[in-house]
PDB file of N, CA and C in Angstrom:
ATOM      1  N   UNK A   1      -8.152  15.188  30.540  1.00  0.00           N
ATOM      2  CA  UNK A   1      -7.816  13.797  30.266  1.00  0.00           C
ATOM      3  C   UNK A   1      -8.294  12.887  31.399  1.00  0.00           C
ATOM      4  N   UNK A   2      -8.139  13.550  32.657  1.00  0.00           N
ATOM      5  CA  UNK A   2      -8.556  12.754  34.127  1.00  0.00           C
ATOM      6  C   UNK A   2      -9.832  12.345  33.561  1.00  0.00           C
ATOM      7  N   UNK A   3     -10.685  13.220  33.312  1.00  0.00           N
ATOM      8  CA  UNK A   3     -12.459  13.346  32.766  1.00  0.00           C
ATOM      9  C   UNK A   3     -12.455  12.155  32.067  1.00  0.00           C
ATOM     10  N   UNK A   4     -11.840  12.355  31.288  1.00  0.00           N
ATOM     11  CA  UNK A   4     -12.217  11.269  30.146  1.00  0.00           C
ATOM     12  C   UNK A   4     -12.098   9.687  30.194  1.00  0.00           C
ATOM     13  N   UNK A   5     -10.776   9.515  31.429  1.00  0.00           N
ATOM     14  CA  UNK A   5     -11.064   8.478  31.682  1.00  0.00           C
ATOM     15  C   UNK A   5     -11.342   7.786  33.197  1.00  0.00           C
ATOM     16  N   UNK A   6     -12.508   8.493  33.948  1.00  0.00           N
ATOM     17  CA  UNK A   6     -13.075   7.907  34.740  1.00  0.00           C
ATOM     18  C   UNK A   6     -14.666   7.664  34.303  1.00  0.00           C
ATOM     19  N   UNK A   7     -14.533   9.052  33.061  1.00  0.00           N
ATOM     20  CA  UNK A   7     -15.854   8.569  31.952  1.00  0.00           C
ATOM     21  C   UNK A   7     -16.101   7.421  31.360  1.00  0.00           C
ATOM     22  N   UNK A   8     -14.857   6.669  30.866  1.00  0.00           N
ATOM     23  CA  UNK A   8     -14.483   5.132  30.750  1.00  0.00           C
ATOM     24  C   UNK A   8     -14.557   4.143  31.851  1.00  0.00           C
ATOM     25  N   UNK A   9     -14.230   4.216  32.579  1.00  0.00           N
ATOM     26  CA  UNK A   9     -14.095   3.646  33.769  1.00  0.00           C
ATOM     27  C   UNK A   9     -15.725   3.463  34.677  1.00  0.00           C
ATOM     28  N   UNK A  10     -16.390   4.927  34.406  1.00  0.00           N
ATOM     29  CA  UNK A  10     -17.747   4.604  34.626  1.00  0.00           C
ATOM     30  C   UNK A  10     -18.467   3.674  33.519  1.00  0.00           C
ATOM     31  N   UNK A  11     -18.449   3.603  32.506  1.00  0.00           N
ATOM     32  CA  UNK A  11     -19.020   3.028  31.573  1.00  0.00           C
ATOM     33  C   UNK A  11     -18.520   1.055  31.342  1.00  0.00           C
ATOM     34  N   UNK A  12     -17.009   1.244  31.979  1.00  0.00           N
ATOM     35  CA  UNK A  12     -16.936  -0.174  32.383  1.00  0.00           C
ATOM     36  C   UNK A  12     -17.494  -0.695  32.997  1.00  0.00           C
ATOM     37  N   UNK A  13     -17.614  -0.001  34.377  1.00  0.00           N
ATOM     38  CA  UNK A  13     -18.177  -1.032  35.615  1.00  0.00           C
ATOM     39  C   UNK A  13     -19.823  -1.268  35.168  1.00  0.00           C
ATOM     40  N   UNK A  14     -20.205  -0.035  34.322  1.00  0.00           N
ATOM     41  CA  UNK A  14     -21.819   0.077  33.991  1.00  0.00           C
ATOM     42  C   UNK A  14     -22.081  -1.430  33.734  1.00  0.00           C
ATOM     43  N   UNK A  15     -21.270  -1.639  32.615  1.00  0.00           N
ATOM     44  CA  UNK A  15     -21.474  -2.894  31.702  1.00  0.00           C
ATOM     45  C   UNK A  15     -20.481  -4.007  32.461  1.00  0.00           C
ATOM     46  N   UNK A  16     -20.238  -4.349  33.308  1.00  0.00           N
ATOM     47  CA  UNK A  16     -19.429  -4.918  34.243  1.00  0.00           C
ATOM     48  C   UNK A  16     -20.501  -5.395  35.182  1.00  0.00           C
ATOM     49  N   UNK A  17     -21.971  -4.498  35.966  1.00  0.00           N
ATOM     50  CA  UNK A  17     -22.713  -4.534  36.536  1.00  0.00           C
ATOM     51  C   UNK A  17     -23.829  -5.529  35.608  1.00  0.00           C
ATOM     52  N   UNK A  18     -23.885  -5.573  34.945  1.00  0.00           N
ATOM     53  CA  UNK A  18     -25.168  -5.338  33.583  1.00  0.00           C
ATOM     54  C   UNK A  18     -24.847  -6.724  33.246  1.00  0.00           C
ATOM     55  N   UNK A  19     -23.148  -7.216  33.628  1.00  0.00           N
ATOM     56  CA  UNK A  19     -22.976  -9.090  32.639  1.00  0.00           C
ATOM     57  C   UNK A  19     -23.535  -9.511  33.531  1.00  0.00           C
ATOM     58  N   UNK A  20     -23.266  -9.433  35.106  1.00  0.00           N
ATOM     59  CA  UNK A  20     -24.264 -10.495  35.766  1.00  0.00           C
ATOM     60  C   UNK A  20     -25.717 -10.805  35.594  1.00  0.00           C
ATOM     61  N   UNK A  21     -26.487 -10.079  35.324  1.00  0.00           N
ATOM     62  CA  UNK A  21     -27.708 -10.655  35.106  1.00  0.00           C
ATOM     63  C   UNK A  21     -28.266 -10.441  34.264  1.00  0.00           C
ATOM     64  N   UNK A  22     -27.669 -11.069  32.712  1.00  0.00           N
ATOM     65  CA  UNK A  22     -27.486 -11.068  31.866  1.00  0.00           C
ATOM     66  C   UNK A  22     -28.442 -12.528  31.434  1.00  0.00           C
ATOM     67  N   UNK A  23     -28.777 -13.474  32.349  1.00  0.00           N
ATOM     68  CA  UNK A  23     -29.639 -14.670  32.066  1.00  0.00           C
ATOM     69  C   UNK A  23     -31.325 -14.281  32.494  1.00  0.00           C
ATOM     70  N   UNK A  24     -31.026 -12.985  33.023  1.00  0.00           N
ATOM     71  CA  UNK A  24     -32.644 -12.675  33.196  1.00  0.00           C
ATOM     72  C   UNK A  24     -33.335 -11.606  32.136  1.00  0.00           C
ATOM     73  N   UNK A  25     -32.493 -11.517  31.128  1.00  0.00           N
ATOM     74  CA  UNK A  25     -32.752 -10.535  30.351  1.00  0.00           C
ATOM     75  C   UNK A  25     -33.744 -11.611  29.164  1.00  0.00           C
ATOM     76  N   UNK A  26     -33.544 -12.406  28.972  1.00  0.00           N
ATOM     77  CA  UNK A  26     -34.094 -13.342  27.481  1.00  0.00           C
ATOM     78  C   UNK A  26     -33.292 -13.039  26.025  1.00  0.00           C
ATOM     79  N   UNK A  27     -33.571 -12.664  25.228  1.00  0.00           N
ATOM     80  CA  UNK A  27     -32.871 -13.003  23.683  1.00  0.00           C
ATOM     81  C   UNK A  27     -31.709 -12.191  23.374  1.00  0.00           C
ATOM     82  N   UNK A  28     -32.006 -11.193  23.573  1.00  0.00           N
ATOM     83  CA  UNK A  28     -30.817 -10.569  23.891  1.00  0.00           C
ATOM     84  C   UNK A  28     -29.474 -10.717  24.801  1.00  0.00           C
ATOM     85  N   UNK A  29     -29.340 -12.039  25.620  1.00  0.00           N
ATOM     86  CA  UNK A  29     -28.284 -12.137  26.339  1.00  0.00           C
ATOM     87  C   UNK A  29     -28.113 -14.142  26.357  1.00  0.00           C
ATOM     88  N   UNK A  30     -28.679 -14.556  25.194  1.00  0.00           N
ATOM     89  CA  UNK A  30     -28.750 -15.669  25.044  1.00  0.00           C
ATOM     90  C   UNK A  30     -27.370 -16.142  24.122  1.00  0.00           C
ATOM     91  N   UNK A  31     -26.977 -17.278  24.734  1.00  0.00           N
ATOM     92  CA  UNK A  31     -25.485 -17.610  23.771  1.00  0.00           C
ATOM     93  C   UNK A  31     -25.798 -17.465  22.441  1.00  0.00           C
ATOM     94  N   UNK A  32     -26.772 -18.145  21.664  1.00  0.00           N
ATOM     95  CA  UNK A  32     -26.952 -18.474  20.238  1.00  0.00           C
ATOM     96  C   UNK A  32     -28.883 -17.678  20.307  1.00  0.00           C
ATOM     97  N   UNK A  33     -28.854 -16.435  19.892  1.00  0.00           N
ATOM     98  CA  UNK A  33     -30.239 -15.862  19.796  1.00  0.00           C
ATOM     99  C   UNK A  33     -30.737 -16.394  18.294  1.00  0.00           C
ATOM    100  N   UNK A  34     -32.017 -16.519  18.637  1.00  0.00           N
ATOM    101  CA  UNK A  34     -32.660 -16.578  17.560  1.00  0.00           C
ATOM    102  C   UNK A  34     -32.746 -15.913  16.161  1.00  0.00           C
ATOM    103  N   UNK A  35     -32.184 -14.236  16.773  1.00  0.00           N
ATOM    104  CA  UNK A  35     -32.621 -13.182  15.874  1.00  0.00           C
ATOM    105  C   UNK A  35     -31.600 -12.451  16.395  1.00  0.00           C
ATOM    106  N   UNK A  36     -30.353 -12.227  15.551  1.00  0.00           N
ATOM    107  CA  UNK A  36     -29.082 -10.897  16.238  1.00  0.00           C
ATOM    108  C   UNK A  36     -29.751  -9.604  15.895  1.00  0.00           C
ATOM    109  N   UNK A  37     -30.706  -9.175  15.174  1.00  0.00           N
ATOM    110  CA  UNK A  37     -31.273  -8.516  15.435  1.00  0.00           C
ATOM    111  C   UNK A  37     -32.005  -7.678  16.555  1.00  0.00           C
ATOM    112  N   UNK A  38     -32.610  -8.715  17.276  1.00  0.00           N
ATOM    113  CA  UNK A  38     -33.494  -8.478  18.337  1.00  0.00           C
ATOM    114  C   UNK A  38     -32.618  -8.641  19.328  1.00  0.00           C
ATOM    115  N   UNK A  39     -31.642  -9.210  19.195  1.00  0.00           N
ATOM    116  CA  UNK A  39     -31.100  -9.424  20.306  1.00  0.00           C
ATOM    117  C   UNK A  39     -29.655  -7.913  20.336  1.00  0.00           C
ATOM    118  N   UNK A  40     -29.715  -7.500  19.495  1.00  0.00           N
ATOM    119  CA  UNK A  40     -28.827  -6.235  18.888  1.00  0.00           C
ATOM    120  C   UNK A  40     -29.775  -5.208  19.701  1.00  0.00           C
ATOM    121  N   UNK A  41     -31.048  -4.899  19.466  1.00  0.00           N
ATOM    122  CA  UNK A  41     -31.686  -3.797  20.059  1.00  0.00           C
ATOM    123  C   UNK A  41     -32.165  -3.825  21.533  1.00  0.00           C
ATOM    124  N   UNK A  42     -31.908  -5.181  21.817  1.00  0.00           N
ATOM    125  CA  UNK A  42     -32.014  -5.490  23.336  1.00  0.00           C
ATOM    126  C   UNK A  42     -30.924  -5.161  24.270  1.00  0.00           C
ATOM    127  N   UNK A  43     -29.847  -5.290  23.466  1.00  0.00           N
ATOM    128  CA  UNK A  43     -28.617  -4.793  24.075  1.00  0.00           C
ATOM    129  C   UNK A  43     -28.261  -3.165  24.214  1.00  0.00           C
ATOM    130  N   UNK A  44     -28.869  -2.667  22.738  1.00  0.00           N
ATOM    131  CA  UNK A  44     -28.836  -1.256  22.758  1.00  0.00           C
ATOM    132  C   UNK A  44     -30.230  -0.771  23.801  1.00  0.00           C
ATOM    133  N   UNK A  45     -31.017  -1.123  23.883  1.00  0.00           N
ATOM    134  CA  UNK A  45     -32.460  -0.731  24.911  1.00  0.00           C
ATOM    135  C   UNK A  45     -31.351  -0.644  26.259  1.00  0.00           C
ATOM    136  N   UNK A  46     -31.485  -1.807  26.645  1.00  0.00           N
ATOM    137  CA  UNK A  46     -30.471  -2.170  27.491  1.00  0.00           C
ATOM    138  C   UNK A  46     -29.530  -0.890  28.371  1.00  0.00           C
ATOM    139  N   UNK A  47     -28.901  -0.957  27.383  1.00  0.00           N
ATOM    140  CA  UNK A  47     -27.794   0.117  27.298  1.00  0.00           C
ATOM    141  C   UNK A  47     -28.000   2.138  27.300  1.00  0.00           C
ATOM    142  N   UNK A  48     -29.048   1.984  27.000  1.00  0.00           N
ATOM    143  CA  UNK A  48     -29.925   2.854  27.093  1.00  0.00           C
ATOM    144  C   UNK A  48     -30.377   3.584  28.191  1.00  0.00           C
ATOM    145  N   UNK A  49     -31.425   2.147  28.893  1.00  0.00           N
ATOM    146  CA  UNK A  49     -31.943   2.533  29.880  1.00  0.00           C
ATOM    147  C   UNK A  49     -30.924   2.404  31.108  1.00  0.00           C
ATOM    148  N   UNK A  50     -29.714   1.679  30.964  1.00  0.00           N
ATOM    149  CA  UNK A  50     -28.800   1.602  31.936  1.00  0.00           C
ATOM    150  C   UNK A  50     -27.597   3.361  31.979  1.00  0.00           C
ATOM    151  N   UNK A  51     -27.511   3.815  30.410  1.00  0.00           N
ATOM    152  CA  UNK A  51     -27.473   5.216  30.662  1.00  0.00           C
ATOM    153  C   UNK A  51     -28.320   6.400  31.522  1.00  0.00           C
ATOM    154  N   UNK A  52     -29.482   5.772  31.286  1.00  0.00           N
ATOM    155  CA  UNK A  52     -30.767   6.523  31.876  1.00  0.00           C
ATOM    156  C   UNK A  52     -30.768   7.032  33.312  1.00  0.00           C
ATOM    157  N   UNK A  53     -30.188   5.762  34.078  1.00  0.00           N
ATOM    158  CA  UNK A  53     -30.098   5.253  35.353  1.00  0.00           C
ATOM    159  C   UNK A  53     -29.486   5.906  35.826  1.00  0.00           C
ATOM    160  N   UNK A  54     -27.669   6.218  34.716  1.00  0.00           N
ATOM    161  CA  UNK A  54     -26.572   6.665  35.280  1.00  0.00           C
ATOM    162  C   UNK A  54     -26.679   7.973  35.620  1.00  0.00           C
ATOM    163  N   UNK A  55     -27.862   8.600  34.601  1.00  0.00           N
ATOM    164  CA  UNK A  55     -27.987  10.273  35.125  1.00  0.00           C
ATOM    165  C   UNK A  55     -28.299  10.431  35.918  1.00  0.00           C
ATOM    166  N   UNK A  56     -29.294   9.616  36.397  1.00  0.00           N
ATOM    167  CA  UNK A  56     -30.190  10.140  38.124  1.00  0.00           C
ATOM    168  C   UNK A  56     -29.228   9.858  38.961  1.00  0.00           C
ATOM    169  N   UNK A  57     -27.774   9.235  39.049  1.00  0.00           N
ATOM    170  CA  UNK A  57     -26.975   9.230  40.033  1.00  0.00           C
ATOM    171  C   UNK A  57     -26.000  10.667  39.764  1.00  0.00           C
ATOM    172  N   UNK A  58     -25.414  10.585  38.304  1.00  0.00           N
ATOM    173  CA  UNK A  58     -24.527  11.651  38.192  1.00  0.00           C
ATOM    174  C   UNK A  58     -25.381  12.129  36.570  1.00  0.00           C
ATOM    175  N   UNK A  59     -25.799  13.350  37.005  1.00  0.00           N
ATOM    176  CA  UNK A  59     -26.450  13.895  35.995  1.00  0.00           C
ATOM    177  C   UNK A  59     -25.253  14.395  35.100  1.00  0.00           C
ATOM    178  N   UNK A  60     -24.546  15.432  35.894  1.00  0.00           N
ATOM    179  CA  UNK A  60     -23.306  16.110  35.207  1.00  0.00           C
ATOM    180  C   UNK A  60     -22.203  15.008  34.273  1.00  0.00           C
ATOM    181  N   UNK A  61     -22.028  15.570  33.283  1.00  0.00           N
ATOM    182  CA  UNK A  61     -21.162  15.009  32.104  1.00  0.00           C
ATOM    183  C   UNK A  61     -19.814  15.131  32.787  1.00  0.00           C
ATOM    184  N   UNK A  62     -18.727  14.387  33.002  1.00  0.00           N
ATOM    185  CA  UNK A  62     -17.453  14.689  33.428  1.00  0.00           C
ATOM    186  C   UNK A  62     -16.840  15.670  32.658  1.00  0.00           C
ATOM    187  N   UNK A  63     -16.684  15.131  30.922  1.00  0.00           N
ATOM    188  CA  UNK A  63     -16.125  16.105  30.178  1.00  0.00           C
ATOM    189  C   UNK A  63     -17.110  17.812  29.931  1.00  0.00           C
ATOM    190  N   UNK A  64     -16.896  18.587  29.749  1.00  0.00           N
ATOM    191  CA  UNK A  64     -17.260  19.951  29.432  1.00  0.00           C
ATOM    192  C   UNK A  64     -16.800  20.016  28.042  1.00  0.00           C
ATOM    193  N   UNK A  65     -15.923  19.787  27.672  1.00  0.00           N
ATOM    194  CA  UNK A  65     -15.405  20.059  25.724  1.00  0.00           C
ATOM    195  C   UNK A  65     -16.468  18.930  24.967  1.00  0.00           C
ATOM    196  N   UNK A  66     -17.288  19.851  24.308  1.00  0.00           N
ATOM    197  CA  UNK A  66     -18.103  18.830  22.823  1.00  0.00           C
ATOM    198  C   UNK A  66     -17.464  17.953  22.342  1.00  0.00           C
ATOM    199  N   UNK A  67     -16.033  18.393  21.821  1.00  0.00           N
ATOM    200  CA  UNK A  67     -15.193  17.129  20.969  1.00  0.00           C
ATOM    201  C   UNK A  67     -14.992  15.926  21.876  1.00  0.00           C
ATOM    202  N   UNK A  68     -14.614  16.365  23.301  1.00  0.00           N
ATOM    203  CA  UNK A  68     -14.295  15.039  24.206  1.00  0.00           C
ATOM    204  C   UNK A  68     -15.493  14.332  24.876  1.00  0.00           C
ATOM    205  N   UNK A  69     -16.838  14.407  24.323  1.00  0.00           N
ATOM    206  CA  UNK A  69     -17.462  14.059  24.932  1.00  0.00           C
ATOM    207  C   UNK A  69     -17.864  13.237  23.538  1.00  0.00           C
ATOM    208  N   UNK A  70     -18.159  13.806  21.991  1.00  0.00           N
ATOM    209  CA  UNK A  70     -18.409  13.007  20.859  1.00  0.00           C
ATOM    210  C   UNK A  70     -17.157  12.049  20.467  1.00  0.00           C
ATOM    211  N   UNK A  71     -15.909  12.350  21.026  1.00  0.00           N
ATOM    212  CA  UNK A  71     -14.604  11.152  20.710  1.00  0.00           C
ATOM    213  C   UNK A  71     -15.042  10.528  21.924  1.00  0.00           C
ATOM    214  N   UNK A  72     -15.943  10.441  23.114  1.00  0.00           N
ATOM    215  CA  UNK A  72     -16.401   9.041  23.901  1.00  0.00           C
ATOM    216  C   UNK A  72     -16.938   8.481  23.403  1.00  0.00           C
ATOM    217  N   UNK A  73     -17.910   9.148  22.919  1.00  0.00           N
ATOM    218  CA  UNK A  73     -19.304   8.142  21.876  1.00  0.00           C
ATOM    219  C   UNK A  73     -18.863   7.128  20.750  1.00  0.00           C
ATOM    220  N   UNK A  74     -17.314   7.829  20.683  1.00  0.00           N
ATOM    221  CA  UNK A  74     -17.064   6.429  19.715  1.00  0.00           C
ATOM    222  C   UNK A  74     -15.868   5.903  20.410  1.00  0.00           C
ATOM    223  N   UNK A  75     -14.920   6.116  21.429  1.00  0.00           N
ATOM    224  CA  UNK A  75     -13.860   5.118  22.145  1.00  0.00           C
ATOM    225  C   UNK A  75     -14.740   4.202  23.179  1.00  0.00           C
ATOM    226  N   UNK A  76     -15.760   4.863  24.029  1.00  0.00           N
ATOM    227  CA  UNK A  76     -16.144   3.630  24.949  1.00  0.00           C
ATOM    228  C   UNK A  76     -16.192   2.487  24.471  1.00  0.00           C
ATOM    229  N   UNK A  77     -17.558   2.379  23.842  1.00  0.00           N
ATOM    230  CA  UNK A  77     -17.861   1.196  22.666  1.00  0.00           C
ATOM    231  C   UNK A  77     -17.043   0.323  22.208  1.00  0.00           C
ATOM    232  N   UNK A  78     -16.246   1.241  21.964  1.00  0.00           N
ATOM    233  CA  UNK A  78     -15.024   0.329  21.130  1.00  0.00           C
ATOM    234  C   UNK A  78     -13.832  -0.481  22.541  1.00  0.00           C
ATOM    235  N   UNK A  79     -13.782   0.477  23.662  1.00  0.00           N
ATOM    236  CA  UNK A  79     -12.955   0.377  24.533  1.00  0.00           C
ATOM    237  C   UNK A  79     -13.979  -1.045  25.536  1.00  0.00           C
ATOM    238  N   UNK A  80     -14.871  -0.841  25.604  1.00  0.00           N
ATOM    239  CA  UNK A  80     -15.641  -2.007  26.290  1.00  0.00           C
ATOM    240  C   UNK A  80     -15.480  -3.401  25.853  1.00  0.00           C
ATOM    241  N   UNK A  81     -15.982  -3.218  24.642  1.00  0.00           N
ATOM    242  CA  UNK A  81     -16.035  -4.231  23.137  1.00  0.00           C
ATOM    243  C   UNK A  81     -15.220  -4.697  23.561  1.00  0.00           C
ATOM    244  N   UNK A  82     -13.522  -4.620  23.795  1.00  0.00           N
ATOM    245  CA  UNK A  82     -12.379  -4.846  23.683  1.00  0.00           C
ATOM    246  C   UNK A  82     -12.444  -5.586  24.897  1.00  0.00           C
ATOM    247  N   UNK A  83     -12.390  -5.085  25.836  1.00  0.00           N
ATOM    248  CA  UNK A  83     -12.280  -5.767  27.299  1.00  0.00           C
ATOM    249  C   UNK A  83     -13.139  -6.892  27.603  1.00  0.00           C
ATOM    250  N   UNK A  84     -14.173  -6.813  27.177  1.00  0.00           N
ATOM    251  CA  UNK A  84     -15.234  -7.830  27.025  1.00  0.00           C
ATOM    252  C   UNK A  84     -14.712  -9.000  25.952  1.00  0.00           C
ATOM    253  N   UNK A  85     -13.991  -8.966  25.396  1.00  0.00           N
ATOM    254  CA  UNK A  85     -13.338  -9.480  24.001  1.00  0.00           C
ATOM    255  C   UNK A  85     -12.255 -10.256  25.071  1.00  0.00           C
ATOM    256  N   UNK A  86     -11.588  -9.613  25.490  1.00  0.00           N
ATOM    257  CA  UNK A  86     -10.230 -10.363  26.022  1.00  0.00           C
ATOM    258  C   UNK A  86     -10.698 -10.982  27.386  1.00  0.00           C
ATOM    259  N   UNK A  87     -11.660 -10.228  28.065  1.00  0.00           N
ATOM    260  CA  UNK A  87     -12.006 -10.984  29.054  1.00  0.00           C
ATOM    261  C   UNK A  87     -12.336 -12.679  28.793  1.00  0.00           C
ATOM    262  N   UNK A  88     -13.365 -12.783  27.782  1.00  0.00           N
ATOM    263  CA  UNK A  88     -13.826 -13.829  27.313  1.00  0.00           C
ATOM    264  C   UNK A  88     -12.741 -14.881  26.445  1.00  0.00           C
ATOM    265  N   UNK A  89     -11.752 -14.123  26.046  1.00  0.00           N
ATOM    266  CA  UNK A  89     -10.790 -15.406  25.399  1.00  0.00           C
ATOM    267  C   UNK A  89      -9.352 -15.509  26.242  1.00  0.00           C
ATOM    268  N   UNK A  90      -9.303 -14.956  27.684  1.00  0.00           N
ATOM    269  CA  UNK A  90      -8.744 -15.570  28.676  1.00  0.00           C
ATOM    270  C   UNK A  90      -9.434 -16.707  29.162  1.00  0.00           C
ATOM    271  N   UNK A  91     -10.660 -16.309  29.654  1.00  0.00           N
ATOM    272  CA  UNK A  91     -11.341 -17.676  30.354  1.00  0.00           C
ATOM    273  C   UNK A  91     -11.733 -18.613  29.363  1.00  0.00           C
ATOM    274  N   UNK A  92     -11.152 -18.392  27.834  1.00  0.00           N
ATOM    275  CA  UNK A  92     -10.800 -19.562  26.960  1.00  0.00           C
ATOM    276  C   UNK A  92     -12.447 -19.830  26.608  1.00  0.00           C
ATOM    277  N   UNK A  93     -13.578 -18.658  26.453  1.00  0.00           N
ATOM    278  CA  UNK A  93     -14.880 -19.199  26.389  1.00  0.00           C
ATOM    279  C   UNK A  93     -14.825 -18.791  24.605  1.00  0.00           C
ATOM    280  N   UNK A  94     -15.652 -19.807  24.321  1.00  0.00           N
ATOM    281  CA  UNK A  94     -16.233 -19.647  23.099  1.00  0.00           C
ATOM    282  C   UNK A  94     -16.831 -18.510  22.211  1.00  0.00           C
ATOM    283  N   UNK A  95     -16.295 -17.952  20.692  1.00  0.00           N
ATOM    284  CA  UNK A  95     -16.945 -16.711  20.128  1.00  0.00           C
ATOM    285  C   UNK A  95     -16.673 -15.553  21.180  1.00  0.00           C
ATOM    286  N   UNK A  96     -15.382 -15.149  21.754  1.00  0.00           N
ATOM    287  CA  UNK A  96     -15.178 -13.920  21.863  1.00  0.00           C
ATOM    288  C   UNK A  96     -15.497 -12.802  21.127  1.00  0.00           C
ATOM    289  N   UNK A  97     -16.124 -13.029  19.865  1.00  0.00           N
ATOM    290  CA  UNK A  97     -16.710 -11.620  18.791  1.00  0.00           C
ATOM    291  C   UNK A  97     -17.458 -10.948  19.262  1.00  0.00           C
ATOM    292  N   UNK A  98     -18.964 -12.503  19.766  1.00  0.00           N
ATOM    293  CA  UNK A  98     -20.169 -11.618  20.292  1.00  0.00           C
ATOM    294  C   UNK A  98     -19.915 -10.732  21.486  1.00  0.00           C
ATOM    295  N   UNK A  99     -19.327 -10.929  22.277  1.00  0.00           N
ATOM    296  CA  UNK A  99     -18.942 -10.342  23.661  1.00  0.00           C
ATOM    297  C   UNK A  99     -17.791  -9.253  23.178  1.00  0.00           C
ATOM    298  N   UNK A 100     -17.644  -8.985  22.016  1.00  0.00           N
ATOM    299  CA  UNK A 100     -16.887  -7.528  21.752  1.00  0.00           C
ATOM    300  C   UNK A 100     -18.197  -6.640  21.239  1.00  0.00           C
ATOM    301  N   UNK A 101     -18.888  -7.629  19.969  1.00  0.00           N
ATOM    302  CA  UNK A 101     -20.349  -7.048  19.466  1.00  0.00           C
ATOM    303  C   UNK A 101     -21.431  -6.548  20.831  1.00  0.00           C
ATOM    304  N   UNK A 102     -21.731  -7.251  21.344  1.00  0.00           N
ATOM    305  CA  UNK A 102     -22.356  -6.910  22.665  1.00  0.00           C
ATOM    306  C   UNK A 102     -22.486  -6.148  23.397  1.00  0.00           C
ATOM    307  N   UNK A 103     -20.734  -6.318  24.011  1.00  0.00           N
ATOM    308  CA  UNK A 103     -20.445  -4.636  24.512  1.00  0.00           C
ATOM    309  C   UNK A 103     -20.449  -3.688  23.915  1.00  0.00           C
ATOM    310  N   UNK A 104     -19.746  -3.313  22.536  1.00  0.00           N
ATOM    311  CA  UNK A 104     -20.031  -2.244  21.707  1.00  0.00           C
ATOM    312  C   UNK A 104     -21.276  -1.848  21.526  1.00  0.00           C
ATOM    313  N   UNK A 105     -22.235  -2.472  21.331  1.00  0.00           N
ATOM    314  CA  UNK A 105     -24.072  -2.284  21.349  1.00  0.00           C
ATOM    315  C   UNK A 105     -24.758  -1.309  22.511  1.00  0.00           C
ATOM    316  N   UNK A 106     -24.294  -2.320  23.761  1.00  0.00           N
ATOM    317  CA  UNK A 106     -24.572  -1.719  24.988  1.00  0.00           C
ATOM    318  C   UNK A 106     -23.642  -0.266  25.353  1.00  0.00           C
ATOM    319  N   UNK A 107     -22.833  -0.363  25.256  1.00  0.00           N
ATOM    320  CA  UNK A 107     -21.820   1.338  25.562  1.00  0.00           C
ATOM    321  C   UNK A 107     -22.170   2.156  24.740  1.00  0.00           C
ATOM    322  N   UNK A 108     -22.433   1.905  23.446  1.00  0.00           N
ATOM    323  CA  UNK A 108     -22.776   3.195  23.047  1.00  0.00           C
ATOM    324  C   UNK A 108     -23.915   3.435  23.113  1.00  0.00           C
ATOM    325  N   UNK A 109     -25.274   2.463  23.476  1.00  0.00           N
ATOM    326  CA  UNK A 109     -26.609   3.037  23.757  1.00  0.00           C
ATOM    327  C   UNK A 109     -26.483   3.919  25.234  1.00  0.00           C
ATOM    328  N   UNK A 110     -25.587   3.238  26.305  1.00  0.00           N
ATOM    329  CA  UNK A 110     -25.600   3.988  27.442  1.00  0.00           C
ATOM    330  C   UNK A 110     -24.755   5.426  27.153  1.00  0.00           C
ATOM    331  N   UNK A 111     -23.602   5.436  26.564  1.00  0.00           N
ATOM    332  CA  UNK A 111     -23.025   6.220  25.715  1.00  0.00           C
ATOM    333  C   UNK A 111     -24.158   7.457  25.213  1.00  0.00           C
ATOM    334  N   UNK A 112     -25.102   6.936  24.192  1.00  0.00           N
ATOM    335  CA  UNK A 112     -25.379   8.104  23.570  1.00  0.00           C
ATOM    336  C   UNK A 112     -26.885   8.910  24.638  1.00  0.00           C
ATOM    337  N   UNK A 113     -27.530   8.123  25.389  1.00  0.00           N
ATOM    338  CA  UNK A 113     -28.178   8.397  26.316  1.00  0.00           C
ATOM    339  C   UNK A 113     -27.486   9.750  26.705  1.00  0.00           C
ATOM    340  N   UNK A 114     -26.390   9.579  27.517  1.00  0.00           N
ATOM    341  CA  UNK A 114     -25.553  10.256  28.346  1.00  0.00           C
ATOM    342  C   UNK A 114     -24.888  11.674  27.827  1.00  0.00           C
ATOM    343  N   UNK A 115     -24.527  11.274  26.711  1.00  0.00           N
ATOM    344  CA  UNK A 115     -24.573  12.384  25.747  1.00  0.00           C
ATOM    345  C   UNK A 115     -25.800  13.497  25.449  1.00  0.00           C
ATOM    346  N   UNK A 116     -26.893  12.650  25.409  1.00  0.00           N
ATOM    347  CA  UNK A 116     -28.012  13.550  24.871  1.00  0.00           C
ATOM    348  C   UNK A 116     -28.516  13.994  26.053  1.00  0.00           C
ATOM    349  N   UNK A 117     -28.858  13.411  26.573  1.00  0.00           N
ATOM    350  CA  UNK A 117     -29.565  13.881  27.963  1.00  0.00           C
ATOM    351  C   UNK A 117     -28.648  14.545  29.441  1.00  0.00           C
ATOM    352  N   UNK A 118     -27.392  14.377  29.397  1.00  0.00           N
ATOM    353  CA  UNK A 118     -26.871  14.860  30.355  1.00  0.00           C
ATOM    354  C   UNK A 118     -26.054  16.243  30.087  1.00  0.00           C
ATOM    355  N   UNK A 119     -25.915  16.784  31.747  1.00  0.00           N
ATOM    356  CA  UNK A 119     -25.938  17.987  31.305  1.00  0.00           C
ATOM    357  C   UNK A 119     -24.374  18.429  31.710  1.00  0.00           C
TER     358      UNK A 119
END
């Protein structure tokens, strides 16, 4: 259970690291994108290559059990989403959805990275 949630806890700060420079990214981190599309796979790329990253620091998977590592692939996402959600409708900002959509996009691309590739 420890595993599982500093596995969370890594995947917060991931995407915690990732909002600040979030204006140098282009369509994908734009208030009103052109295309939620593009701006959907920018977040998952994103998220991706920011999993990518996380292996060359900690290659090793915290969890060892298959089930607790495929029930991350779907709580981070959802657990980010959330925080990103409430973060944004404390500071009373506008469309708290996208910033649940967003994060969910990004955690589980870093998410499934981490999954597939780590060992």
């Amino acid at each position: 259970m420890v595993e599982f949630v500093i596995e969370l806890v890594v995947e917060i700060f991931g995407e915690a690291l990732i909002q600040g420079g979030y204006s140098a990214f282009g369509e994908a981190f734009r208030a009103k994108p052109k295309s939620p599309w593009v701006a959907g796979i920018g977040q998952l790329t994103l998220g991706a290559v920011t999993g990518a990253l996380s292996l060359l620091v900690w290659p090793h998977l915290f969890l060892q059990q298959a089930w607790a590592r495929w029930a991350l692939l779907i709580f981070t996402p959802l657990g980010v989403g959330s925080v990103l959600w409430a973060v944004r409708k404390l500071r009373e900002r506008p469309n708290p959805e996208v910033a649940f959509q967003r994060g969910v996009v990004f955690a589980f691309g870093m998410s499934l990275i981490r999954l597939a590739f780590g060992s």
